[in-house]
N, C-alpha and C. Protein backbone atom coordinates (compact mmCIF):
# COMPACT_ATOMS: atom_id res chain seq x y z
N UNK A 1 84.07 64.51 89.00
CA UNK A 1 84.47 64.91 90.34
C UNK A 1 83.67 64.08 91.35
N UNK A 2 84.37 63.82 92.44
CA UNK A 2 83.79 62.83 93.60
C UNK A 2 83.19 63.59 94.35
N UNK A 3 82.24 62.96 95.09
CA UNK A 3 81.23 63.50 96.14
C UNK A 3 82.26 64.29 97.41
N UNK A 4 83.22 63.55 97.60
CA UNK A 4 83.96 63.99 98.11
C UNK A 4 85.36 65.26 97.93
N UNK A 5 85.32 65.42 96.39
CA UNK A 5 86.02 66.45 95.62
C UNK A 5 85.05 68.15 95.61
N UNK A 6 84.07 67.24 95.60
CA UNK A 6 82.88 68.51 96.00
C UNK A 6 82.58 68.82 96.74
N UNK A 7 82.57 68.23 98.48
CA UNK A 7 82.44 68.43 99.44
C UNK A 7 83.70 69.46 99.97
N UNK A 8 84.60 68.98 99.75
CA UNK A 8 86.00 69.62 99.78
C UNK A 8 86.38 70.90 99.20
N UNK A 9 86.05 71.49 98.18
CA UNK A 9 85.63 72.18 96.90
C UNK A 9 84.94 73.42 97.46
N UNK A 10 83.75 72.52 98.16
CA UNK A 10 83.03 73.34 98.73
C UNK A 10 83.41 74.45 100.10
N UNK A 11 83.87 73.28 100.92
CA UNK A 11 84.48 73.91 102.39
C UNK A 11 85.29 74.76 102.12
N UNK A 12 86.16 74.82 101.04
CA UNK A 12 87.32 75.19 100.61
C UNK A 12 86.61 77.10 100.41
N UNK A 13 85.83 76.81 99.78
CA UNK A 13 85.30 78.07 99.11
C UNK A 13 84.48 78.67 100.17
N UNK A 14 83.85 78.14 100.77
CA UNK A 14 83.23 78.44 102.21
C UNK A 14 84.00 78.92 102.83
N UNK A 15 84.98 78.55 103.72
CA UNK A 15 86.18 79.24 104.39
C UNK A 15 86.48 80.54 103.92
N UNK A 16 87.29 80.30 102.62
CA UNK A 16 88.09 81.43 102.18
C UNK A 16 86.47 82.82 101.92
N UNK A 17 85.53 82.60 101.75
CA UNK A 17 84.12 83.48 101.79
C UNK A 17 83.89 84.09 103.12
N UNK A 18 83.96 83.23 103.98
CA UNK A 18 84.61 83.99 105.53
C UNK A 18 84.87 84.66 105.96
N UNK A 19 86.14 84.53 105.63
CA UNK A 19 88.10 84.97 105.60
C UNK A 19 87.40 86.56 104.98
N UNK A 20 87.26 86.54 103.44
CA UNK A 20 87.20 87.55 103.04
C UNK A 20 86.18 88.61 103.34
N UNK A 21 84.99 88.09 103.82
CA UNK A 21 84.01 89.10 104.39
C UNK A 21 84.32 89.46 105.44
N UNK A 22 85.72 89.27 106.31
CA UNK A 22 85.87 89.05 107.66
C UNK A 22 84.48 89.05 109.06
N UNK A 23 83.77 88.22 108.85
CA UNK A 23 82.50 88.37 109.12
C UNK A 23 82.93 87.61 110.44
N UNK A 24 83.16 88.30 111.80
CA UNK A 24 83.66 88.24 112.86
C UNK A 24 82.50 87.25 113.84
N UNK A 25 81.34 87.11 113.66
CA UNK A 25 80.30 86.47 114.20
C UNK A 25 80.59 85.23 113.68
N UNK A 26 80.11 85.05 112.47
CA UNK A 26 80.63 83.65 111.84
C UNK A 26 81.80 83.16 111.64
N UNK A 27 83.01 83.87 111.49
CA UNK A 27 84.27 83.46 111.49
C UNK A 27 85.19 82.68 112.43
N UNK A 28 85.01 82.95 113.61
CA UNK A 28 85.33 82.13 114.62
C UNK A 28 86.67 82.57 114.59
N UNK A 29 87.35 83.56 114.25
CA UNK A 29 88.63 84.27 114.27
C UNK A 29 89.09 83.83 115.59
N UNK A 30 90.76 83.74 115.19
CA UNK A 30 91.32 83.95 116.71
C UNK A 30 92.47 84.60 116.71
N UNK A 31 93.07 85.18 115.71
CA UNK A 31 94.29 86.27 115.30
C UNK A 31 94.02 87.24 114.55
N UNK A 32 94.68 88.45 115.38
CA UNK A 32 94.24 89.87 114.20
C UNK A 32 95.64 90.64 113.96
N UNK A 33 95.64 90.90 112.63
CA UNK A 33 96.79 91.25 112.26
C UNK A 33 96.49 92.97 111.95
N UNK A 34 97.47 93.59 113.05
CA UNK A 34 97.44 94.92 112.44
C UNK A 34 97.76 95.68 111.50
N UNK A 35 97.51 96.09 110.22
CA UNK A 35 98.38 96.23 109.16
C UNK A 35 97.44 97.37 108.40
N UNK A 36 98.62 98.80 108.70
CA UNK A 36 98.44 100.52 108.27
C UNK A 36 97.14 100.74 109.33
N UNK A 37 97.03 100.16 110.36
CA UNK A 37 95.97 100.48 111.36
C UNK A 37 94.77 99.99 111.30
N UNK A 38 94.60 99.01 110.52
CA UNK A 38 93.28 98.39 110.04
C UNK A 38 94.01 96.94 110.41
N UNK A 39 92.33 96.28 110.75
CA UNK A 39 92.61 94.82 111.70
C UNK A 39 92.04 93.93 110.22
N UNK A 40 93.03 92.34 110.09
CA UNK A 40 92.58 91.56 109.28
C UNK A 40 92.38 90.59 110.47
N UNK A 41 91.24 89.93 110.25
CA UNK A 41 91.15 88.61 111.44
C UNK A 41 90.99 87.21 110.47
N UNK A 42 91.57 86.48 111.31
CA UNK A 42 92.17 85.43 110.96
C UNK A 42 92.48 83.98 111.62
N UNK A 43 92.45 82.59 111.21
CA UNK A 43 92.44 81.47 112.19
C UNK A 43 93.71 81.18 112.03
N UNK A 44 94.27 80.74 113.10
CA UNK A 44 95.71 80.09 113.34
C UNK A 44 95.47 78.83 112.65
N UNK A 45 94.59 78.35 113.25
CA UNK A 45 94.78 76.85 112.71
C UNK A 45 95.28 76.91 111.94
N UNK A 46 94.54 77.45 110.95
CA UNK A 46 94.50 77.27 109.17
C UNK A 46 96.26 78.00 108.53
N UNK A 47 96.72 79.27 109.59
CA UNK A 47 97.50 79.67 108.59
C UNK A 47 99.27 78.59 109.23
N UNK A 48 98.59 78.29 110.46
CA UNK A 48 100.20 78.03 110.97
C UNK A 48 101.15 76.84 110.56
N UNK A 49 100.29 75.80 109.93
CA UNK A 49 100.57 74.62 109.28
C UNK A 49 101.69 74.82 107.62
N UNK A 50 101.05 76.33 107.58
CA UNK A 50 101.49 76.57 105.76
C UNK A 50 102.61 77.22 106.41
N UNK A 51 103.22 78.20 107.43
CA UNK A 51 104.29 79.26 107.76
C UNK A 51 104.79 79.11 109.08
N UNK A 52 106.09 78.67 108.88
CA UNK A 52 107.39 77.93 110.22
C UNK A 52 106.77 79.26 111.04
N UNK A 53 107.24 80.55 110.56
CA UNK A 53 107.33 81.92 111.17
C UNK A 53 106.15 82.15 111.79
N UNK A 54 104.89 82.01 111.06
CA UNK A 54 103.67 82.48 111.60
C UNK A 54 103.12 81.37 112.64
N UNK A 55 103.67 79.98 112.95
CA UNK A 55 103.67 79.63 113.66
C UNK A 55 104.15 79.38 114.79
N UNK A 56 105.02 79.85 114.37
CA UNK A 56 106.12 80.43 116.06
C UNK A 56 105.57 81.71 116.43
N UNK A 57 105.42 82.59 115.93
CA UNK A 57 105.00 83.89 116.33
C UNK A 57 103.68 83.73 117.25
N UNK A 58 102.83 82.40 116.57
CA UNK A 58 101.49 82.76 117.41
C UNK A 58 101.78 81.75 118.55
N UNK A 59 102.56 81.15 119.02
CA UNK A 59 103.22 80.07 119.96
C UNK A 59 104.14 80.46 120.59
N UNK A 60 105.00 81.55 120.40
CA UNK A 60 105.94 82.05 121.03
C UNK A 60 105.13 83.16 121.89
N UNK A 61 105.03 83.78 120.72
CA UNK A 61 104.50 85.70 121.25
C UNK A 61 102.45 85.02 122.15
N UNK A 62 102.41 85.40 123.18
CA UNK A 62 100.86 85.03 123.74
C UNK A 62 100.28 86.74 123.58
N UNK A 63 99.81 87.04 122.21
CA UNK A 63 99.14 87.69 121.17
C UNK A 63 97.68 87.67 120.85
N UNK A 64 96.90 88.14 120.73
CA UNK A 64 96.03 88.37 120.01
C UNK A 64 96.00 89.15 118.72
N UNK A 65 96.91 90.35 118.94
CA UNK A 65 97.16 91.12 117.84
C UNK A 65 98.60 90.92 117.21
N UNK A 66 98.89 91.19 115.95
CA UNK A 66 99.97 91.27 115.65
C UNK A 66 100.53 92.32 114.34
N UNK A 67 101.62 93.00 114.09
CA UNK A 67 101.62 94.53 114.11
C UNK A 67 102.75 93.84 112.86
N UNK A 68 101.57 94.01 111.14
CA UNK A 68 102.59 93.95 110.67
C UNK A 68 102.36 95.11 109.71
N UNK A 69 104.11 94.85 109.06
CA UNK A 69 104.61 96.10 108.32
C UNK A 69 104.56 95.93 106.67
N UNK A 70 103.46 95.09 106.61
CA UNK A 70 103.14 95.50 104.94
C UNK A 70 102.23 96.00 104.45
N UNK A 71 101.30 96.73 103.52
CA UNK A 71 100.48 97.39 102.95
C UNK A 71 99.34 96.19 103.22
N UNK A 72 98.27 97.13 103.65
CA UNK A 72 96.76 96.21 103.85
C UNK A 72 97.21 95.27 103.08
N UNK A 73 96.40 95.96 101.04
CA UNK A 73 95.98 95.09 100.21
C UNK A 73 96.89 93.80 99.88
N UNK A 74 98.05 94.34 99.73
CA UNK A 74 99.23 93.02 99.90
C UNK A 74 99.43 92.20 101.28
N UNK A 75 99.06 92.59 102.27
CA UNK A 75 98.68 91.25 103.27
C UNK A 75 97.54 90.99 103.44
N UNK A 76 96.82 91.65 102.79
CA UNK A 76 95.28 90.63 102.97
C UNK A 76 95.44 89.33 101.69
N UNK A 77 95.50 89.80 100.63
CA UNK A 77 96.08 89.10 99.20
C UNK A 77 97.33 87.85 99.82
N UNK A 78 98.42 88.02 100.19
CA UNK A 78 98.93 87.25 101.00
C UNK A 78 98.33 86.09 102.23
N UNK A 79 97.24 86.37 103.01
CA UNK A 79 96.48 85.64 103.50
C UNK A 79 95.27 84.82 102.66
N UNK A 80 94.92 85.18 101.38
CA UNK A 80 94.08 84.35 100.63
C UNK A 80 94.87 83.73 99.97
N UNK A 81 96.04 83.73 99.85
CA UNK A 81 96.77 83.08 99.14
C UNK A 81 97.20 81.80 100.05
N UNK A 82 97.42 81.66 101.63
CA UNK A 82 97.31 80.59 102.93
C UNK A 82 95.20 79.89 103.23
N UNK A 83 95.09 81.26 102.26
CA UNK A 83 93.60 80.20 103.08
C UNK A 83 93.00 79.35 101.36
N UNK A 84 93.60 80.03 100.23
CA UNK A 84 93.41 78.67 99.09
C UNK A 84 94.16 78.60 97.84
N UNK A 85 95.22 78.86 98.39
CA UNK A 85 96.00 78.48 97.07
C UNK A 85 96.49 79.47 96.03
N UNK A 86 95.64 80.56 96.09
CA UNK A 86 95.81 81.33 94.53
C UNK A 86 95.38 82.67 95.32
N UNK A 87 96.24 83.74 94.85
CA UNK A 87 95.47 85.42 95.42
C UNK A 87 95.62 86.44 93.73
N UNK A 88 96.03 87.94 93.76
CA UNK A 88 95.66 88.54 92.56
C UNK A 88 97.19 88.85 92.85
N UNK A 89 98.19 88.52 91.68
CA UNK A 89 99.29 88.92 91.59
C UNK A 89 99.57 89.57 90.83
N UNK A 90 100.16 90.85 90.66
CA UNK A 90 100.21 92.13 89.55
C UNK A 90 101.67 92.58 89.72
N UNK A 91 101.35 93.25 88.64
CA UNK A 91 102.96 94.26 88.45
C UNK A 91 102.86 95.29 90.16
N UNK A 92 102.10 95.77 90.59
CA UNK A 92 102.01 96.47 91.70
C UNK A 92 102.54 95.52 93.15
N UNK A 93 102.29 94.70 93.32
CA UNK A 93 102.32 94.18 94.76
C UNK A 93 103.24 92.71 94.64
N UNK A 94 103.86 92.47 93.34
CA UNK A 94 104.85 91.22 93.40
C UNK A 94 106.01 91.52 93.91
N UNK A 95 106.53 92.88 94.22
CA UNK A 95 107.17 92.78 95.43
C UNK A 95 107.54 92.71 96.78
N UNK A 96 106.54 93.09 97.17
CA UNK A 96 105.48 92.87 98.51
C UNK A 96 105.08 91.45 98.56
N UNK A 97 105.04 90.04 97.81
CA UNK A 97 104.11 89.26 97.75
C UNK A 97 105.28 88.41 97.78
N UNK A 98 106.76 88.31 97.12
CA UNK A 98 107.77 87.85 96.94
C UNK A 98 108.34 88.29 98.38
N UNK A 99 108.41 89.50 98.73
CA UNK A 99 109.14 89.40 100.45
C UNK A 99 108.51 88.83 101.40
N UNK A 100 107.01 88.78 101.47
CA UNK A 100 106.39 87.89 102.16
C UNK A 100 106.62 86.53 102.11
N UNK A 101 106.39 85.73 100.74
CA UNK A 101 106.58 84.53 100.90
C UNK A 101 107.76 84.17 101.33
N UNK A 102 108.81 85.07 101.45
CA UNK A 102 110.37 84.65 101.95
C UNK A 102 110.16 84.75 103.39
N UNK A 103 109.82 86.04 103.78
CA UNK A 103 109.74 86.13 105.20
C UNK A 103 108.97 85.35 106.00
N UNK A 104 107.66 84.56 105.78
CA UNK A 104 107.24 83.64 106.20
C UNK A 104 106.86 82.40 105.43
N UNK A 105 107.82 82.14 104.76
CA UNK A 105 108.37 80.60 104.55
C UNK A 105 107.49 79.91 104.04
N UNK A 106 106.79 80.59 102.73
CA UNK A 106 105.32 79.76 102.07
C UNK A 106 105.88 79.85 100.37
N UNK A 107 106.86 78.68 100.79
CA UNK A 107 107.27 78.18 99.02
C UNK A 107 106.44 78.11 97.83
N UNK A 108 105.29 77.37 98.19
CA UNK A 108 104.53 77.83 96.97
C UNK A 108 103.96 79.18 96.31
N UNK A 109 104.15 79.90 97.35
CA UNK A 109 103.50 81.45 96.92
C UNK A 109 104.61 81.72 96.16
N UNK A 110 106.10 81.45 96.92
CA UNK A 110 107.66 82.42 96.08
C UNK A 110 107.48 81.34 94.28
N UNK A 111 107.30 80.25 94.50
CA UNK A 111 107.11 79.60 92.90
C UNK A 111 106.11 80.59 92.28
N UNK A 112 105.08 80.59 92.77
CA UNK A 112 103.95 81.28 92.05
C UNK A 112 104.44 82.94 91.54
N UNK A 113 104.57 83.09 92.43
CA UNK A 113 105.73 84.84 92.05
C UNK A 113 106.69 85.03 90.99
N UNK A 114 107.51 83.76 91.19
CA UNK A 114 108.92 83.57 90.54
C UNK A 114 107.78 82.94 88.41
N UNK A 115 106.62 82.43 88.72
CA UNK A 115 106.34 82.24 87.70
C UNK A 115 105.78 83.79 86.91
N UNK A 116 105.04 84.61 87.97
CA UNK A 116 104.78 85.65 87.28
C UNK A 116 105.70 86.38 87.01
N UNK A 117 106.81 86.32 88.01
CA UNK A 117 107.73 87.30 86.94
C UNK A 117 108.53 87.05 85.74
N UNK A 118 108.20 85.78 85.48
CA UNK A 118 109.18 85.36 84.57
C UNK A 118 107.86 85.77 82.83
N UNK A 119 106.37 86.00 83.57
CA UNK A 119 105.72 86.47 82.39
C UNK A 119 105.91 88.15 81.86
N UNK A 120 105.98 88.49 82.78
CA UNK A 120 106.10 90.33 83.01
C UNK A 120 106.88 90.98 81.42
N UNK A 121 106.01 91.56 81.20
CA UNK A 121 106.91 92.26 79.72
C UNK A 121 108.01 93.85 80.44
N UNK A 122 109.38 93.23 80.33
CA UNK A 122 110.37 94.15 80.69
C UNK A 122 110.59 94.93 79.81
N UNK A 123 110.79 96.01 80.55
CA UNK A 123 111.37 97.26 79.98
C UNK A 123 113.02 97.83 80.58
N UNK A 124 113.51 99.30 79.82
CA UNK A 124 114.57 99.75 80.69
C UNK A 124 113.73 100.53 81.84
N UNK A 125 112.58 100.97 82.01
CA UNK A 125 112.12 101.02 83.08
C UNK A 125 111.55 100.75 84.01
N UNK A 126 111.14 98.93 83.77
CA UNK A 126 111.20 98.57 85.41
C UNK A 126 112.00 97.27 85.71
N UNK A 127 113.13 97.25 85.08
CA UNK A 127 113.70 95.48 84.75
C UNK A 127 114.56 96.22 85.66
N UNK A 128 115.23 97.47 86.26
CA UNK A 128 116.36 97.42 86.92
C UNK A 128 115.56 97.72 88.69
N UNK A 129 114.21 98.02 88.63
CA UNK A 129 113.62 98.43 89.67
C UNK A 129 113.58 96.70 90.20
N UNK A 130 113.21 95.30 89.39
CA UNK A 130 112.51 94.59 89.67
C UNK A 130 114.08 93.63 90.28
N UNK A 131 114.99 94.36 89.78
CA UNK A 131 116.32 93.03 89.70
C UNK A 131 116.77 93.61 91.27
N UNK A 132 117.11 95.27 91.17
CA UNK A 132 117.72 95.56 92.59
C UNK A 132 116.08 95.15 93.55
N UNK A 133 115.40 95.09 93.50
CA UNK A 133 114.59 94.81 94.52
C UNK A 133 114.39 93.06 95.03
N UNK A 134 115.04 92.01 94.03
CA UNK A 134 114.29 91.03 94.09
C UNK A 134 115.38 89.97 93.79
N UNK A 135 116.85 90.26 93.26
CA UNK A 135 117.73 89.64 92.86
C UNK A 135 117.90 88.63 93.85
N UNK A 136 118.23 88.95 95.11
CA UNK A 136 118.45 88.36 96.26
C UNK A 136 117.93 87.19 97.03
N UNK A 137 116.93 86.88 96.28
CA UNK A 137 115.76 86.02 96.74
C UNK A 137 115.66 84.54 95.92
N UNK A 138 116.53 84.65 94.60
CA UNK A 138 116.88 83.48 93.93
C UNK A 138 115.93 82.38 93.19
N UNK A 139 115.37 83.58 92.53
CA UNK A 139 114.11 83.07 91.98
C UNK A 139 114.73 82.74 90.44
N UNK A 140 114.79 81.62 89.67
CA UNK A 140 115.43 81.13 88.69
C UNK A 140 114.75 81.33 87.67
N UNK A 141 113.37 81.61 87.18
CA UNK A 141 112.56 81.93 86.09
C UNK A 141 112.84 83.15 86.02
N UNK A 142 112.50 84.20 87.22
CA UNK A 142 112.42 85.86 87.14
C UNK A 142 114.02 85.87 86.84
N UNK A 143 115.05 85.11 87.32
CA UNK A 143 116.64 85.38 86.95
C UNK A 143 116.66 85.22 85.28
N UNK A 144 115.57 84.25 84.79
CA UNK A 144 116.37 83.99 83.39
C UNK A 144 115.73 85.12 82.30
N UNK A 145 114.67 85.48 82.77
CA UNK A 145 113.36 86.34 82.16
C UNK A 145 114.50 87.92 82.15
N UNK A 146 114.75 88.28 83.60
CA UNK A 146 115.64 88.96 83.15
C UNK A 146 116.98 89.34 82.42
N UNK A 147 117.77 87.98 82.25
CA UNK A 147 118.76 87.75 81.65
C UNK A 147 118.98 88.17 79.81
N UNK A 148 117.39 87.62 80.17
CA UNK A 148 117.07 87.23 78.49
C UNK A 148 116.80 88.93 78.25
N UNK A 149 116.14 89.40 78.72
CA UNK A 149 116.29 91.05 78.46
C UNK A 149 117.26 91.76 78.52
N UNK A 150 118.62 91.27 79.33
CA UNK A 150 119.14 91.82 79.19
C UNK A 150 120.49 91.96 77.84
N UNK A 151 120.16 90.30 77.55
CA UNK A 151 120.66 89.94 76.31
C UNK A 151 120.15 91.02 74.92
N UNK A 152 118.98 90.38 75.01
CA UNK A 152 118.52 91.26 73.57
C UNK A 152 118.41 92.68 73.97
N UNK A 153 118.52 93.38 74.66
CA UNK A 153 118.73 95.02 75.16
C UNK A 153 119.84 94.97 75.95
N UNK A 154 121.16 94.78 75.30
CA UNK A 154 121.91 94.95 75.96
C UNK A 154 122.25 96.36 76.47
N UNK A 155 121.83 97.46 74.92
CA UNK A 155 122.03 98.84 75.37
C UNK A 155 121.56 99.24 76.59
N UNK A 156 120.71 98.77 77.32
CA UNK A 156 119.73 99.27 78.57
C UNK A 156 120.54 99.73 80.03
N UNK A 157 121.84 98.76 79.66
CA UNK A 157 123.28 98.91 80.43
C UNK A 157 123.80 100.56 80.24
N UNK A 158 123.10 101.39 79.27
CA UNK A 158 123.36 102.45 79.14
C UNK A 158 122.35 103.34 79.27
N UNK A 159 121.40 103.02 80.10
CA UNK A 159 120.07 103.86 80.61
C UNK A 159 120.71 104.49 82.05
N UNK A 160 120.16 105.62 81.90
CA UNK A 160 119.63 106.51 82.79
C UNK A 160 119.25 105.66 84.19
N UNK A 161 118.29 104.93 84.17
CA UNK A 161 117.85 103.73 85.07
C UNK A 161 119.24 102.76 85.66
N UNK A 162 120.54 102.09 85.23
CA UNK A 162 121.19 101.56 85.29
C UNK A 162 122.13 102.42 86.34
N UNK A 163 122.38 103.69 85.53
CA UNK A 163 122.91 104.67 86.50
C UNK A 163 122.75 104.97 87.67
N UNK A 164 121.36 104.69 87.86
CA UNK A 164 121.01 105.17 89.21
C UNK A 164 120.89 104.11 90.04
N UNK A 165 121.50 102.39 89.47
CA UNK A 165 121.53 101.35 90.42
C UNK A 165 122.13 101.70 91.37
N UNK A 166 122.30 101.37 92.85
CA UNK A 166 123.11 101.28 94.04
C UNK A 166 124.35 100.47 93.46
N UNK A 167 125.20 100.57 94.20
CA UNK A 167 126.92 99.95 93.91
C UNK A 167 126.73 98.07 94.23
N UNK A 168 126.24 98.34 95.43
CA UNK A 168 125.85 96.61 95.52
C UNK A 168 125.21 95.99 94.27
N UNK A 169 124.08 96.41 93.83
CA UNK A 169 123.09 95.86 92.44
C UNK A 169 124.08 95.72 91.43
N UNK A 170 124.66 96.93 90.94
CA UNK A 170 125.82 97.11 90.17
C UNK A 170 126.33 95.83 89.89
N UNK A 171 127.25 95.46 91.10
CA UNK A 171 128.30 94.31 91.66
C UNK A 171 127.44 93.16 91.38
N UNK A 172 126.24 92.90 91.84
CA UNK A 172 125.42 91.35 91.90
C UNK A 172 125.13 91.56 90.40
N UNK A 173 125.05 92.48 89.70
CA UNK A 173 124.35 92.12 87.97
C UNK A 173 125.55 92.03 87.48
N UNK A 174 126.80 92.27 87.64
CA UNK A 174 127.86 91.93 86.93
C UNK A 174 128.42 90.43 87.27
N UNK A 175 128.49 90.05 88.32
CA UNK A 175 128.69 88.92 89.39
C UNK A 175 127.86 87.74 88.42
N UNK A 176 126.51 87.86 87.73
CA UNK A 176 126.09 87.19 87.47
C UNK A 176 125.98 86.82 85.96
N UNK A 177 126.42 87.77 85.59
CA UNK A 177 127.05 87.95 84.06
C UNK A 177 128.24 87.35 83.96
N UNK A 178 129.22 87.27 85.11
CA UNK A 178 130.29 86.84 84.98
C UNK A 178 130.43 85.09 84.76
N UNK A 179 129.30 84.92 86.39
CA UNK A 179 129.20 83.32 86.83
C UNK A 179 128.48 83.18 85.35
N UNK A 180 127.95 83.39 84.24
CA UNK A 180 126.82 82.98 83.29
C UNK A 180 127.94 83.04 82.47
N UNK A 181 128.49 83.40 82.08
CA UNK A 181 129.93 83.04 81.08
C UNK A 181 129.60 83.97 80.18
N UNK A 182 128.28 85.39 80.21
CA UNK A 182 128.17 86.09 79.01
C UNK A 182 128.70 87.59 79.21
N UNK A 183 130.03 87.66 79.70
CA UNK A 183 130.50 88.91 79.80
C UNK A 183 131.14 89.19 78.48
N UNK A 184 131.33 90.00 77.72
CA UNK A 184 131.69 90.45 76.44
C UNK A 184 131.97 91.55 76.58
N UNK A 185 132.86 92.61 75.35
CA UNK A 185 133.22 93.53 75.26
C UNK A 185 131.92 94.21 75.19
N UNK A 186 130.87 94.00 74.79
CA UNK A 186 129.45 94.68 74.84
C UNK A 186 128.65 95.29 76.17
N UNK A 187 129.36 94.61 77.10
CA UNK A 187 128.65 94.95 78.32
C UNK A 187 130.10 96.04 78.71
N UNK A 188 131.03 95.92 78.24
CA UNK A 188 131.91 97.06 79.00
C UNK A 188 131.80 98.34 78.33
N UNK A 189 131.34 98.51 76.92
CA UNK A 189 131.30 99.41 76.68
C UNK A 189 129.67 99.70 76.56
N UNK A 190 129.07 99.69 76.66
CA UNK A 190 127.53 99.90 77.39
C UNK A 190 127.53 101.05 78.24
């Protein structure tokens, strides 16, 4: 590694040590995000370059605060993920972490998502929670991860869980069975 890979390395880790202590003296903050009533502070600089949205918002709107509507731990996790690359992605908050990266326009986070879901061990109880929540977003690993479950469990089409899809989900998981050329007498009688 170069003197300069380490210097870099370093700042890198410095910053985001900051960020996370939100240590308001040393931080040099200049945006606070309101989120469940608790303040995250935060530098524009740093986040507006990575998000079209979050940079219009702090250029449009003349803000200091800004009032958002996702769970602390998933927008704080979401902001370490703009200040270096990598945050803690789990079965709990990858849906929260996947609407974010859509809603403010940080492609590498939706890859990074779209890779964890494509690791996720599915079941009939959360493969229909994860498809109506996330289908829409066109993530091609989490599409095939589920596919493939739904292949080898095809019975799951006859869960309790399936039943209780909405009519739209219904329509988009058949829609895509159809466009995939694997509709069979197996899925109708399911």
């Amino acid at each position: 590694m170069t003197d300069q890979q380490k210097f870099l390395n370093k700042w890198h880790s410095e910053r985001l040590q900051l960020f996370k202590s939100q240590d308001l003296h040393n931080g040099f903050f200049d945006v606070v995000f309101d989120v469940e009533g608790k303040e995250i502070h935060a530098n524009k600089i740093l986040l507006a370059p990575l998000s079209s949205p979050l940079k219009e918002m702090f250029s449009e709107l003349n803000h200091e605060s800004f009032k958002i509507d996702f769970l602390y731990n998933d927008f704080f996790q979401f902001l370490i993920f703009l200040y270096s690359g990598r945050c803690d992605i789990n079965e709990e908050n990858i849906v929260a972490m996947v609407k974010m990266a859509a809603l403010y326009e940080v492609e590498d986070l939706r890859k990074e998502c779209d890779e964890f879901l494509f690791s996720i061990r599915y079941s009939s109880k959360n493969v229909f929670y994860y498809f109506e929540e996330l289908h829409a977003f066109h993530l091609p690993n989490f599409e095939d991860a589920v596919f493939q479950f739904f292949f080898k469990c095809i019975t799951t089409l006859d869960s309790p869980e399936f039943m209780e899809l909405k009519l739209e989900t219904v329509h988009d998981l058949i829609s895509t069975f159809v466009e995939l050329q694997v509709f069979s007498e197996e899925i109708f009688t399911a």
